[in-house]
Protein backbone atom coordinates (compact mmCIF):
# COMPACT_ATOMS: atom_id res chain seq x y z
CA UNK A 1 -15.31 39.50 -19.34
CA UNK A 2 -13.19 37.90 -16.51
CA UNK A 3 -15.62 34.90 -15.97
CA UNK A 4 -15.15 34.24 -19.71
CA UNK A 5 -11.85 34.23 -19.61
CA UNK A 6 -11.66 31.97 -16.39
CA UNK A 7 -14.28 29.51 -18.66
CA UNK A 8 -11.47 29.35 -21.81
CA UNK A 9 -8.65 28.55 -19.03
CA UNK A 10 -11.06 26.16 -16.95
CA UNK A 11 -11.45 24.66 -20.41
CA UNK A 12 -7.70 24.47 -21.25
CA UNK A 13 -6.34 23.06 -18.29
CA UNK A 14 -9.18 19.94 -18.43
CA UNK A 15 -7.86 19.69 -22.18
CA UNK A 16 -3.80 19.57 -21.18
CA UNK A 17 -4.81 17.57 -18.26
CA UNK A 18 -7.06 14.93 -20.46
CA UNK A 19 -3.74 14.85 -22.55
CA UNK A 20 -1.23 13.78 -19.44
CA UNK A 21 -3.95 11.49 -17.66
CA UNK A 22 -4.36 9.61 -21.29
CA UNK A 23 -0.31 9.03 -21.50
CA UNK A 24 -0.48 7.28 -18.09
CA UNK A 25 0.18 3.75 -17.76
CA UNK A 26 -1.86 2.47 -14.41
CA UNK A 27 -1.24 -1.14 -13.77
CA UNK A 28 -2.19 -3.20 -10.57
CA UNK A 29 -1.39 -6.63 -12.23
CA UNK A 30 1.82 -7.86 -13.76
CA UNK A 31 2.75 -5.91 -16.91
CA UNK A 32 3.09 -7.70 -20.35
CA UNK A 33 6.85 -7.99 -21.10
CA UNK A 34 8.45 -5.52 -23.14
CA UNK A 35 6.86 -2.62 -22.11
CA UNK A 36 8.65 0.40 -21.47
CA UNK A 37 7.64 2.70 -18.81
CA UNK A 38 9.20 4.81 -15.85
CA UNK A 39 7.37 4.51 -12.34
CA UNK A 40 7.09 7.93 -10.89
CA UNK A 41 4.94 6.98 -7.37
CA UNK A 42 3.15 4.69 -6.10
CA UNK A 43 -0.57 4.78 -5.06
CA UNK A 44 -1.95 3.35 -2.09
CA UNK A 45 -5.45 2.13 -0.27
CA UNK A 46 -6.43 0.74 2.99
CA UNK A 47 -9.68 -1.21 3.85
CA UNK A 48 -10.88 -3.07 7.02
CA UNK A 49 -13.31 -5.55 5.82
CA UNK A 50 -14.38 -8.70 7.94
CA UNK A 51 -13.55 -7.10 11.36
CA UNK A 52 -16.01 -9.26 13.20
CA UNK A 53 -18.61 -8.11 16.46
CA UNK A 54 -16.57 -7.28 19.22
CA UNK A 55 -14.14 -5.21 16.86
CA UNK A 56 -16.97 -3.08 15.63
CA UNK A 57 -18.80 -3.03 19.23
CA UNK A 58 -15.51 -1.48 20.39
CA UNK A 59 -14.59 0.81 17.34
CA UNK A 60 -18.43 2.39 17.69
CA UNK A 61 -17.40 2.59 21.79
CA UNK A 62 -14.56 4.13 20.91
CA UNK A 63 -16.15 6.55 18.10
CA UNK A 64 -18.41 7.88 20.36
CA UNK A 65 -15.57 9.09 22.85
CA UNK A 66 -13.78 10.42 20.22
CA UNK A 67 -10.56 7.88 20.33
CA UNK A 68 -8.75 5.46 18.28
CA UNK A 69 -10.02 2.01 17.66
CA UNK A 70 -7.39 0.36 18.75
CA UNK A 71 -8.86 -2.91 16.99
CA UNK A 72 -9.02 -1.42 13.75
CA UNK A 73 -5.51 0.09 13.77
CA UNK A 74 -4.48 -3.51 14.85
CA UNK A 75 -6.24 -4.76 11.96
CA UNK A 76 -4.55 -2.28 9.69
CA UNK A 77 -1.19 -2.92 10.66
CA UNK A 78 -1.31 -6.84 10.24
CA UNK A 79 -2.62 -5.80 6.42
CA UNK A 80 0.42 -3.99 5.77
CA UNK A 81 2.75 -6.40 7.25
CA UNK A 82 1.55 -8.63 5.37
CA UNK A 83 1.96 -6.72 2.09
CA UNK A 84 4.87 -5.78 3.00
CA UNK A 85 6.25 -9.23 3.27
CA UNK A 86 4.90 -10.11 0.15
């Protein structure tokens, strides 16, 4: 009895959740004019591609001790002052 009823509200929150996620406007490129919308966050990623030998040489040094790569995190913060200044 209870694990059926868990099942019909499992099944009703994916159906009210379907409906919000399918009202959502996600855009990552410039928006067609006139469109009418309200921003309510903002969603963010970071990636460290292209890092080179001696960066990865260190960050696996530095994995194996259990630290910060301080190359990476160097590397990180360049790529958000860069969007940042964008």
């Amino acid at each position: 009895m209870a694990n059926e009823i868990a099942k019909r509200e499992l099944e009703k929150a994916k159906f009210e959740l379907n409906e919000i996620f399918d009202s959502m406007l996600i855009a990552s490129i410039h928006l067609p004019p006139n469109w009418k919308f309200s921003v309510i966050g903002l969603v963010t990623g970071q990636s460290t591609t292209g890092t080179g030998i001696i960066s990865e040489i260190a960050s696996s040094f530095t994995d194996t001790f259990g630290m910060q790569s301080t190359a990476f995190n160097e590397k990180l913060a360049n790529g958000e002052k860069i969007v940042w200044l964008n």
